[in-house]
PDB file of N, CA and C in Angstrom:
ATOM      1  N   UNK A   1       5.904 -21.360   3.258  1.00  0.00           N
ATOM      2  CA  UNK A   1       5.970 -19.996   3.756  1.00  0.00           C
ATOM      3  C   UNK A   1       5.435 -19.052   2.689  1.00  0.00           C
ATOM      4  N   UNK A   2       4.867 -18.103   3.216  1.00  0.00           N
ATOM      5  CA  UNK A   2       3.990 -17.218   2.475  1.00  0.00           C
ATOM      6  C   UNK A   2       4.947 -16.618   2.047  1.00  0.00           C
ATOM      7  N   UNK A   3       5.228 -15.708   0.279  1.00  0.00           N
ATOM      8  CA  UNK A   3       5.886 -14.863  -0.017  1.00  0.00           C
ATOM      9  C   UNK A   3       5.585 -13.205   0.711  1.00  0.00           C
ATOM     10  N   UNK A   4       6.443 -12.233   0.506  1.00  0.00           N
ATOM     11  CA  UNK A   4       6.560 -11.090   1.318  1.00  0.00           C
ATOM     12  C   UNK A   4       4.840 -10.558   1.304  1.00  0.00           C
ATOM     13  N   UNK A   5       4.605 -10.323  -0.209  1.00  0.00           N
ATOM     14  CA  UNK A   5       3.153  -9.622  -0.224  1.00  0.00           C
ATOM     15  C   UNK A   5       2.298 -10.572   0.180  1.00  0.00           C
ATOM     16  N   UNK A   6       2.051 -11.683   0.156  1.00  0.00           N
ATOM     17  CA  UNK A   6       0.882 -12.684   1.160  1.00  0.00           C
ATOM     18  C   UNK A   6       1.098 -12.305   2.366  1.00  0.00           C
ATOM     19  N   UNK A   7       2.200 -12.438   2.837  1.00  0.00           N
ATOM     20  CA  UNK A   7       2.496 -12.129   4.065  1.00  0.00           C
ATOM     21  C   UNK A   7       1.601 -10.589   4.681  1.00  0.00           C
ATOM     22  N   UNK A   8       2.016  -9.482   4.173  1.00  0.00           N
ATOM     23  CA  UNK A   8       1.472  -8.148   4.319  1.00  0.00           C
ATOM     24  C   UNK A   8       0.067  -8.106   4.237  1.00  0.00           C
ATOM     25  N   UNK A   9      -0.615  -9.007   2.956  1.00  0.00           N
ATOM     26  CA  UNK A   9      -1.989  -9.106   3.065  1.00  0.00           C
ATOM     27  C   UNK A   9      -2.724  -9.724   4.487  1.00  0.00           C
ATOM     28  N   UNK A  10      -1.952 -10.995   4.502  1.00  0.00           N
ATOM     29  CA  UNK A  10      -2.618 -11.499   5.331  1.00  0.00           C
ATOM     30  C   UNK A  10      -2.398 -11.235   6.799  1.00  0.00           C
ATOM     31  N   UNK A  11      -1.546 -10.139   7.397  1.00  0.00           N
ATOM     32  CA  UNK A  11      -1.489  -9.508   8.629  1.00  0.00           C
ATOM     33  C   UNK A  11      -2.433  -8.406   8.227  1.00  0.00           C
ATOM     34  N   UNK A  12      -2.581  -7.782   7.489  1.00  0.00           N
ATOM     35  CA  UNK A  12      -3.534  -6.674   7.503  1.00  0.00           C
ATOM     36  C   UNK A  12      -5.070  -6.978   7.410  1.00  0.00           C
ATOM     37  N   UNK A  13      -5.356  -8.179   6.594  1.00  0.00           N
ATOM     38  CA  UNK A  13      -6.840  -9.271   6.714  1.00  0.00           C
ATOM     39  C   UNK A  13      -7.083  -9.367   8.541  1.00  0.00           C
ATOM     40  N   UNK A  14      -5.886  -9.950   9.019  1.00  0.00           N
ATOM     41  CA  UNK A  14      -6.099 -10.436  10.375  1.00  0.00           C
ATOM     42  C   UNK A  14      -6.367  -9.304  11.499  1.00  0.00           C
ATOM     43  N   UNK A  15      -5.870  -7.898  10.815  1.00  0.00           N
ATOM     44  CA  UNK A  15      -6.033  -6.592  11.648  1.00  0.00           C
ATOM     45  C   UNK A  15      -6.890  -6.014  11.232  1.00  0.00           C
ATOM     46  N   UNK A  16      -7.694  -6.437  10.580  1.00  0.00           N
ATOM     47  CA  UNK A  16      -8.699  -5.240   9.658  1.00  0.00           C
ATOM     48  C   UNK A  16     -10.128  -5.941  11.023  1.00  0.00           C
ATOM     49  N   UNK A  17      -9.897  -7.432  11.204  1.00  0.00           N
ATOM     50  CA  UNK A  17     -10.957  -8.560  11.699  1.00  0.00           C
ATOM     51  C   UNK A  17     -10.832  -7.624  13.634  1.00  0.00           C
ATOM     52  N   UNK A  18     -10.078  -6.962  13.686  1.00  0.00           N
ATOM     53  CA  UNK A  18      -9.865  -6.404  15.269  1.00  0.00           C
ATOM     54  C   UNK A  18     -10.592  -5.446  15.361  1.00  0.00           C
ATOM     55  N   UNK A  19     -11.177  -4.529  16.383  1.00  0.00           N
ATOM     56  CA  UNK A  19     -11.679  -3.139  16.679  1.00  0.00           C
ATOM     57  C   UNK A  19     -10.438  -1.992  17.232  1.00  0.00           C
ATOM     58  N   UNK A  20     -11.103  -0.766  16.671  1.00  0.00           N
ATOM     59  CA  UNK A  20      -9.553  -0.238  17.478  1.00  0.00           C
ATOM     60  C   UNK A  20     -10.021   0.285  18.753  1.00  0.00           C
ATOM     61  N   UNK A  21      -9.266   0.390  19.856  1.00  0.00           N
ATOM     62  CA  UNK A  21      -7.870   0.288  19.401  1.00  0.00           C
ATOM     63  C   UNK A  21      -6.866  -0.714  19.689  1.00  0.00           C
ATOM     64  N   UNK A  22      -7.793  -1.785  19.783  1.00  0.00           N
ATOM     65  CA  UNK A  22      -6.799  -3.428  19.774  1.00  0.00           C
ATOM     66  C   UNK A  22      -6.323  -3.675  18.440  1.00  0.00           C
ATOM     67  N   UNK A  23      -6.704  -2.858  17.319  1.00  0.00           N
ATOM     68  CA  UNK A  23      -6.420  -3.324  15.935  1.00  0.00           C
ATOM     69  C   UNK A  23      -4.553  -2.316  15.616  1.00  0.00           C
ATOM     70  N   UNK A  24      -3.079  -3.004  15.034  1.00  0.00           N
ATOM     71  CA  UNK A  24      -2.105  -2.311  14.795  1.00  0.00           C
ATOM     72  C   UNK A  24      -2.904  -1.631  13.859  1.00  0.00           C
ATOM     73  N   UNK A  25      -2.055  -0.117  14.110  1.00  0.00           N
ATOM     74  CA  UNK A  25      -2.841   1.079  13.032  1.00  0.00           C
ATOM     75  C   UNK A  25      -2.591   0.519  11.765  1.00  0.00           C
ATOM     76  N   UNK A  26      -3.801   0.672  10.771  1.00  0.00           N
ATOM     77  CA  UNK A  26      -3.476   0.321   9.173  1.00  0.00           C
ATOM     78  C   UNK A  26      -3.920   1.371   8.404  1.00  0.00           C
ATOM     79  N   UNK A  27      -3.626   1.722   7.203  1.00  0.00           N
ATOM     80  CA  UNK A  27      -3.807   2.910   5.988  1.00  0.00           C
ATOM     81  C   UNK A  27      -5.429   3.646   5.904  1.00  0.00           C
ATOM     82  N   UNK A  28      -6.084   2.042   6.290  1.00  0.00           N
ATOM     83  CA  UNK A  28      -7.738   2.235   6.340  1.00  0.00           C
ATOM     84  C   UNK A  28      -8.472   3.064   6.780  1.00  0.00           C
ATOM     85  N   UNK A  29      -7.397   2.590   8.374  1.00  0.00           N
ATOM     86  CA  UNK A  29      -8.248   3.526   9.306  1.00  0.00           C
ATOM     87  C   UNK A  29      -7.524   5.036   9.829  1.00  0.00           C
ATOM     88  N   UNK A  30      -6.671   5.849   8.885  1.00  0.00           N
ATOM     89  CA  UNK A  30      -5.674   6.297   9.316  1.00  0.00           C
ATOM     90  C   UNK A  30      -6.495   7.684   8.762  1.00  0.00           C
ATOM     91  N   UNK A  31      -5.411   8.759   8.884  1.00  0.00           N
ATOM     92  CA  UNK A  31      -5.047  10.345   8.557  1.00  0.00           C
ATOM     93  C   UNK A  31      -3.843  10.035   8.050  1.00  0.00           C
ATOM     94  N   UNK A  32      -3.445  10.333   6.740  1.00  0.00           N
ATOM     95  CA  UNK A  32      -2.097  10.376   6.665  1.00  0.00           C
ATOM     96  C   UNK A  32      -1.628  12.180   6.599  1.00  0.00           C
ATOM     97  N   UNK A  33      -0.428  12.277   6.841  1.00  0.00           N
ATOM     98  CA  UNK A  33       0.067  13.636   6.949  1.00  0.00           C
ATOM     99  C   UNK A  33       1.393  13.654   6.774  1.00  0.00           C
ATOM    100  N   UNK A  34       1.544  14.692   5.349  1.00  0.00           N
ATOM    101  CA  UNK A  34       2.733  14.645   4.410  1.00  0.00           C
ATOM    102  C   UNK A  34       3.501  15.576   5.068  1.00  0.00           C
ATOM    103  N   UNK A  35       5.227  15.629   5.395  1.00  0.00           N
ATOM    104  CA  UNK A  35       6.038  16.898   5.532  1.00  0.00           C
ATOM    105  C   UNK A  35       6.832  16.436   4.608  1.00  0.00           C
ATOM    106  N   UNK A  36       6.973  17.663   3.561  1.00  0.00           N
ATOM    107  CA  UNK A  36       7.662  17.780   2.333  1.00  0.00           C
ATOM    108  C   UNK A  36       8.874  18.209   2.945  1.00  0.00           C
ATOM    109  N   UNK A  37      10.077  17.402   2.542  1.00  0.00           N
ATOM    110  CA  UNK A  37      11.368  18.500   2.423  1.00  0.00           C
ATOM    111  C   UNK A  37      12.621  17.542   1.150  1.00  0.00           C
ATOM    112  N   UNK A  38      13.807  17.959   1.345  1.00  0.00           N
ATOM    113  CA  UNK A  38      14.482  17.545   0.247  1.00  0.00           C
ATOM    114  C   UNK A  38      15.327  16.583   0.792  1.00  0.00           C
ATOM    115  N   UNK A  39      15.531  15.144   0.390  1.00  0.00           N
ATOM    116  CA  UNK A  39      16.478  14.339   0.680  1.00  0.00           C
ATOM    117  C   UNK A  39      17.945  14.524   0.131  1.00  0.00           C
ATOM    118  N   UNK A  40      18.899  14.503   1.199  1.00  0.00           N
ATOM    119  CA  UNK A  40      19.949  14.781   1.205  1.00  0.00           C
ATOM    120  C   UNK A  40      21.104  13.318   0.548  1.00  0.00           C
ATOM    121  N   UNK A  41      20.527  12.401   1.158  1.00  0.00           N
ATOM    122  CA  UNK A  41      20.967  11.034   0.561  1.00  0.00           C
ATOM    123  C   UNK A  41      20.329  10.323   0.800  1.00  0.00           C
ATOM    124  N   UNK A  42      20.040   8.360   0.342  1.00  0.00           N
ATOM    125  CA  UNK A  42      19.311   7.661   1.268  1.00  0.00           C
ATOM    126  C   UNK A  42      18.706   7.868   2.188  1.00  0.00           C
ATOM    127  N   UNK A  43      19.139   8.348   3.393  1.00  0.00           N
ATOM    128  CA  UNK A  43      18.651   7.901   4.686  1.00  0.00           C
ATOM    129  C   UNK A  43      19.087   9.478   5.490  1.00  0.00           C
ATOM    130  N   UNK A  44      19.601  10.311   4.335  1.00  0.00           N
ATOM    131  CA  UNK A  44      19.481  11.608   5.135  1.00  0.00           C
ATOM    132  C   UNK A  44      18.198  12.704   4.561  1.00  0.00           C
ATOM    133  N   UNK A  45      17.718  13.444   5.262  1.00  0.00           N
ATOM    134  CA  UNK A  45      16.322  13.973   4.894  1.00  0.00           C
ATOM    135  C   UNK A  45      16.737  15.510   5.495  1.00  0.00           C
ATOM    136  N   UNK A  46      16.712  16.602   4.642  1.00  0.00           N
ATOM    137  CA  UNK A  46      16.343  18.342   5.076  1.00  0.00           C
ATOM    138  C   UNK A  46      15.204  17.964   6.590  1.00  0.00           C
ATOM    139  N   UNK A  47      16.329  19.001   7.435  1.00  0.00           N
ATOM    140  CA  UNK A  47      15.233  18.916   8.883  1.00  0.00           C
ATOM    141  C   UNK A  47      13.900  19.930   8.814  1.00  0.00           C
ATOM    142  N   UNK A  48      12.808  19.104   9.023  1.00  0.00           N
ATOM    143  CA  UNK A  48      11.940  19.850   9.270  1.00  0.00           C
ATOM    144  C   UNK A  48      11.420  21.333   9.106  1.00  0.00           C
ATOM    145  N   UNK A  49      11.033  22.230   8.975  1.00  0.00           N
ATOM    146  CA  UNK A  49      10.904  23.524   9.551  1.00  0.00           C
ATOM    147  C   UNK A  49      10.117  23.898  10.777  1.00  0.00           C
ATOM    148  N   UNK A  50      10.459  25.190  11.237  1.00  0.00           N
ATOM    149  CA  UNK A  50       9.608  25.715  12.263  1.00  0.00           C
ATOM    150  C   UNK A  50       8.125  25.453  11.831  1.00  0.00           C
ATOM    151  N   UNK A  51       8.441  26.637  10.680  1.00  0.00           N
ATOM    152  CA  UNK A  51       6.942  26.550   9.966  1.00  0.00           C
ATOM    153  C   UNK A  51       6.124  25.171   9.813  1.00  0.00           C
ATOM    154  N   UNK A  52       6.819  24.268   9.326  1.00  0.00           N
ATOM    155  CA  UNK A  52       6.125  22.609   9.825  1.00  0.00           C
ATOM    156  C   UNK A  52       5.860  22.241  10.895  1.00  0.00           C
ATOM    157  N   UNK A  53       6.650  22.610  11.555  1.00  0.00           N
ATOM    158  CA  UNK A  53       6.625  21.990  12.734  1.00  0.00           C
ATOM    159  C   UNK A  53       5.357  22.985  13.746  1.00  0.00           C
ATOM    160  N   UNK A  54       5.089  24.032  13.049  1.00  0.00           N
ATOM    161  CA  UNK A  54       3.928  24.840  13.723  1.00  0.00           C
ATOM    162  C   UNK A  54       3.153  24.048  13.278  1.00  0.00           C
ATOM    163  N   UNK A  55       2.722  24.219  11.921  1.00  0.00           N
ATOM    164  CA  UNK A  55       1.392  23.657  11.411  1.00  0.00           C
ATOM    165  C   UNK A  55       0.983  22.225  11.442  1.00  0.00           C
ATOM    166  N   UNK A  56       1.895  21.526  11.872  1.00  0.00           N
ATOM    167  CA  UNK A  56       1.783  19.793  12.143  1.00  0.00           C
ATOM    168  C   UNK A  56       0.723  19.700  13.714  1.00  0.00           C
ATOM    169  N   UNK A  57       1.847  21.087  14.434  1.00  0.00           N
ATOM    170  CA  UNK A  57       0.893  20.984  15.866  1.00  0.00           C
ATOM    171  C   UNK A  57      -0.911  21.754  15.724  1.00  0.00           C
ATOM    172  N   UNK A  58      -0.735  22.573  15.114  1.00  0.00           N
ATOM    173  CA  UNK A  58      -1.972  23.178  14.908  1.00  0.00           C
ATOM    174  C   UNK A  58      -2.845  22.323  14.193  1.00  0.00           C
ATOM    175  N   UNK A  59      -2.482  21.676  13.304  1.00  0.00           N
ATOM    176  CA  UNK A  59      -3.263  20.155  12.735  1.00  0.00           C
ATOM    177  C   UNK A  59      -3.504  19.023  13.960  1.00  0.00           C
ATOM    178  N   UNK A  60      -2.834  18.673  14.274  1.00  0.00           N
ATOM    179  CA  UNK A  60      -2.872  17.637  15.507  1.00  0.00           C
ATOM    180  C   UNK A  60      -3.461  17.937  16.504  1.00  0.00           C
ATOM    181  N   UNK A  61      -3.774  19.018  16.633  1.00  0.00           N
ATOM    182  CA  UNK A  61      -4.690  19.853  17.578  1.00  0.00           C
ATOM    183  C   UNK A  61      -6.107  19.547  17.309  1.00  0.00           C
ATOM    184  N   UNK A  62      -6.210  20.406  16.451  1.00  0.00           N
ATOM    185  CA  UNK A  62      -7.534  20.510  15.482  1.00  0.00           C
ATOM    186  C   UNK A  62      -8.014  18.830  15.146  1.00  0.00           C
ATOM    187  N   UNK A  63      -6.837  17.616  14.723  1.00  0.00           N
ATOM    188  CA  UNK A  63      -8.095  16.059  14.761  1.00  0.00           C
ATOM    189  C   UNK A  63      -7.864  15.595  15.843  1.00  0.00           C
ATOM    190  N   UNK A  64      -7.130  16.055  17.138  1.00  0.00           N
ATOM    191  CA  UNK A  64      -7.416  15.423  18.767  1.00  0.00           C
ATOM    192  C   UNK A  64      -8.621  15.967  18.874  1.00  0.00           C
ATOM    193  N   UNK A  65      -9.110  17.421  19.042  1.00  0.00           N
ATOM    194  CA  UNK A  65     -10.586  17.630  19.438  1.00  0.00           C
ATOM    195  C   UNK A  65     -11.761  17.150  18.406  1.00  0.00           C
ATOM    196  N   UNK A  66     -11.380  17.514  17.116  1.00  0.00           N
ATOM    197  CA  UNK A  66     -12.546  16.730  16.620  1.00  0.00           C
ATOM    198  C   UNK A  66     -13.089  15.535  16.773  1.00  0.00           C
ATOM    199  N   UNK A  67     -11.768  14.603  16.488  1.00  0.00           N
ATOM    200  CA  UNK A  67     -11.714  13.076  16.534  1.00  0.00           C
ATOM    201  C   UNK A  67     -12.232  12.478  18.058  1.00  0.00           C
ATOM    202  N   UNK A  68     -11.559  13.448  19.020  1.00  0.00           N
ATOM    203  CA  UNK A  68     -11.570  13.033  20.222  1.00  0.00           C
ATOM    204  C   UNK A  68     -10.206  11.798  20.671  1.00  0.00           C
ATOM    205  N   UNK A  69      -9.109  12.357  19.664  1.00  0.00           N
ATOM    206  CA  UNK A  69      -8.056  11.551  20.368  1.00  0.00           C
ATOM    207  C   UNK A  69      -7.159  12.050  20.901  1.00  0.00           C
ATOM    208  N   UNK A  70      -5.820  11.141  21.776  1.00  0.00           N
ATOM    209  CA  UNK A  70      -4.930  11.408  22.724  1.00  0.00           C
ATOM    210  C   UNK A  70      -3.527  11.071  21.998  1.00  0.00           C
ATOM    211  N   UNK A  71      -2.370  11.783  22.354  1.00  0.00           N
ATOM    212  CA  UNK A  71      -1.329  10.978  21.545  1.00  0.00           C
ATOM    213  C   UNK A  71      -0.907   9.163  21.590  1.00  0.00           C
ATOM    214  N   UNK A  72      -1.891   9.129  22.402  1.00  0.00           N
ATOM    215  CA  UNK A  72      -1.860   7.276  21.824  1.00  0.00           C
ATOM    216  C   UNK A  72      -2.379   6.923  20.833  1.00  0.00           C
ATOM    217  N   UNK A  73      -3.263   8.111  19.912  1.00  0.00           N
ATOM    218  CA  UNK A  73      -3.812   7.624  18.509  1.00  0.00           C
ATOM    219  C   UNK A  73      -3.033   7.907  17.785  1.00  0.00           C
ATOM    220  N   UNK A  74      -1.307   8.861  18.180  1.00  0.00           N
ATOM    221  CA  UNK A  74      -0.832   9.256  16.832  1.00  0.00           C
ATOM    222  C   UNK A  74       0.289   8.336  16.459  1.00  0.00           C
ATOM    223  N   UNK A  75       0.482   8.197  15.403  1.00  0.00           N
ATOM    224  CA  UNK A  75       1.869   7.242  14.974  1.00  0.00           C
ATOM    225  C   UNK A  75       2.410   8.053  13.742  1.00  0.00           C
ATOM    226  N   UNK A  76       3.833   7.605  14.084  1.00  0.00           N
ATOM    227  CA  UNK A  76       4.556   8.133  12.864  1.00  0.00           C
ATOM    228  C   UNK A  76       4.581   7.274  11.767  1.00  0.00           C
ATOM    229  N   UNK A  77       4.611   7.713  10.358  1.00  0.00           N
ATOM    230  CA  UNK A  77       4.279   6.550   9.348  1.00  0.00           C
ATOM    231  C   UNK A  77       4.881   5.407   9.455  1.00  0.00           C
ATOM    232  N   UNK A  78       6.744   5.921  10.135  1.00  0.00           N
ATOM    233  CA  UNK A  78       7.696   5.034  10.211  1.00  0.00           C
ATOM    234  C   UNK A  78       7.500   3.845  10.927  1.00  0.00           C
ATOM    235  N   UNK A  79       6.335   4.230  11.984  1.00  0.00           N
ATOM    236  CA  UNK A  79       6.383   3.202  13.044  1.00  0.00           C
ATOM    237  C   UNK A  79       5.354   1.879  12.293  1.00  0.00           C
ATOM    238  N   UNK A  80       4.418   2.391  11.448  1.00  0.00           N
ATOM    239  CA  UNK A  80       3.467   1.359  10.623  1.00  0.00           C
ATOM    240  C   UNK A  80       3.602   1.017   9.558  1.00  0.00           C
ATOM    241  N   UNK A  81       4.805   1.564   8.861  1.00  0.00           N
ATOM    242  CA  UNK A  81       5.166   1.217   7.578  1.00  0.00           C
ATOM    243  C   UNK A  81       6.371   1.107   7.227  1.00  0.00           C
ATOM    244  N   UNK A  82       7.372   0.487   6.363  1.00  0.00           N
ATOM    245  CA  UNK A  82       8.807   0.658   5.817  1.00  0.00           C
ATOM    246  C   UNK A  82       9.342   1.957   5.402  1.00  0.00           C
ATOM    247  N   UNK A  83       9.473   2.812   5.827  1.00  0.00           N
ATOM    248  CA  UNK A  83       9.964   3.960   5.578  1.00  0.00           C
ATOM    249  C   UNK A  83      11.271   4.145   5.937  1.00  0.00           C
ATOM    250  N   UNK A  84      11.901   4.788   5.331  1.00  0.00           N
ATOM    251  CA  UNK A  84      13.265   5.527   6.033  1.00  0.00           C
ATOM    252  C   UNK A  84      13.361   6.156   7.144  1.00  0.00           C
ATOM    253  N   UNK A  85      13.811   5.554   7.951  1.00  0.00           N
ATOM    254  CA  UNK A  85      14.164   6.347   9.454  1.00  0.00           C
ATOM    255  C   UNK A  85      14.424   7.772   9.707  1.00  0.00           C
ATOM    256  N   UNK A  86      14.759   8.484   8.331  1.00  0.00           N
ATOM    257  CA  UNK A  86      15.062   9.767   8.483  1.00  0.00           C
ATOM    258  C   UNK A  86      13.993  10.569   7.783  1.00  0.00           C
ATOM    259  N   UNK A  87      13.043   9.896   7.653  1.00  0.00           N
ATOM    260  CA  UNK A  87      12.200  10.814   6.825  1.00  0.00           C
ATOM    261  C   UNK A  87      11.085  11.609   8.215  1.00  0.00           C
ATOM    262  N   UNK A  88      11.081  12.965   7.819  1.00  0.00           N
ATOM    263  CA  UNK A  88      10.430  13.397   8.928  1.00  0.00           C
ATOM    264  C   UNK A  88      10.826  13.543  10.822  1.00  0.00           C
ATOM    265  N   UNK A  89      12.155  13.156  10.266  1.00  0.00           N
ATOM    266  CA  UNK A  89      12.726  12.600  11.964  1.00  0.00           C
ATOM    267  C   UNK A  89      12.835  13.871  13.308  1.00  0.00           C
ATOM    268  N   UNK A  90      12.544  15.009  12.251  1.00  0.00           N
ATOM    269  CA  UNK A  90      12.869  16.237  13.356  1.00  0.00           C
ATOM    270  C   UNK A  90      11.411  16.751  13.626  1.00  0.00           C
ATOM    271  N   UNK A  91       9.922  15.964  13.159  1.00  0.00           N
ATOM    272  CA  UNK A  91       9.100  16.371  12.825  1.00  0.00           C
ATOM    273  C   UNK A  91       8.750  16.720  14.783  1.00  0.00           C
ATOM    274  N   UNK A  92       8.029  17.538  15.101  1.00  0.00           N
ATOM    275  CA  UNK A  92       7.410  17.238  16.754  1.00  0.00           C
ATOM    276  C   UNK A  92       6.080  17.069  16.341  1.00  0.00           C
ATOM    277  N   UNK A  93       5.749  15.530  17.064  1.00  0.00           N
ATOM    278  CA  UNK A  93       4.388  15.235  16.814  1.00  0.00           C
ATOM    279  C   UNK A  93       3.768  15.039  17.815  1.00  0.00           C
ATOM    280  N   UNK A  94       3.998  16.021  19.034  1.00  0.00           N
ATOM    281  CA  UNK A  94       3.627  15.639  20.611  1.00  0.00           C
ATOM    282  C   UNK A  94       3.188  17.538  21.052  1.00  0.00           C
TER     283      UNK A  94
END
């Protein structure tokens, strides 16, 4: 059995070999998009702001028309990566 990081390599080798959007989203082919706030403990995270939560939509706006995508291109980091469940959790990304 492959150790953890072989493991990670070699699912991301095997997804890199796909087209999207049959390929799981990877770092490569991504936008990443930071919301800063202050962690409260582990797994608790400061909610969101309005103000974020404006400018996340006005961003998401702005690479659906450029890009030409639909919210089936968007993912939350959480969903493609190990992250904390609470990070970003009040974010609206729709």
């Amino acid at each position: 059995m492959y150790s953890w990081s072989k493991r990670i390599i070699a699912i991301d080798k095997h997804e890199h070999q796909k087209s999207y959007p049959d390929r799981f989203p990877i770092n490569s082919g991504s936008i990443g998009i930071e919301l800063v706030s202050m962690h409260i403990n582990y797994k608790t995270y400061n909610p969101v702001t309005a103000c974020q939560n404006t400018s996340l939509q006005w961003l998401i706006g702005k690479l659906y028309r450029h890009f030409g995508l639909d919210k089936n291109d968007v993912y939350r980091h959480l969903a493609v990566s190990y992250k904390n469940p609470g990070e970003a959790a009040s974010a609206k990304w729709k």
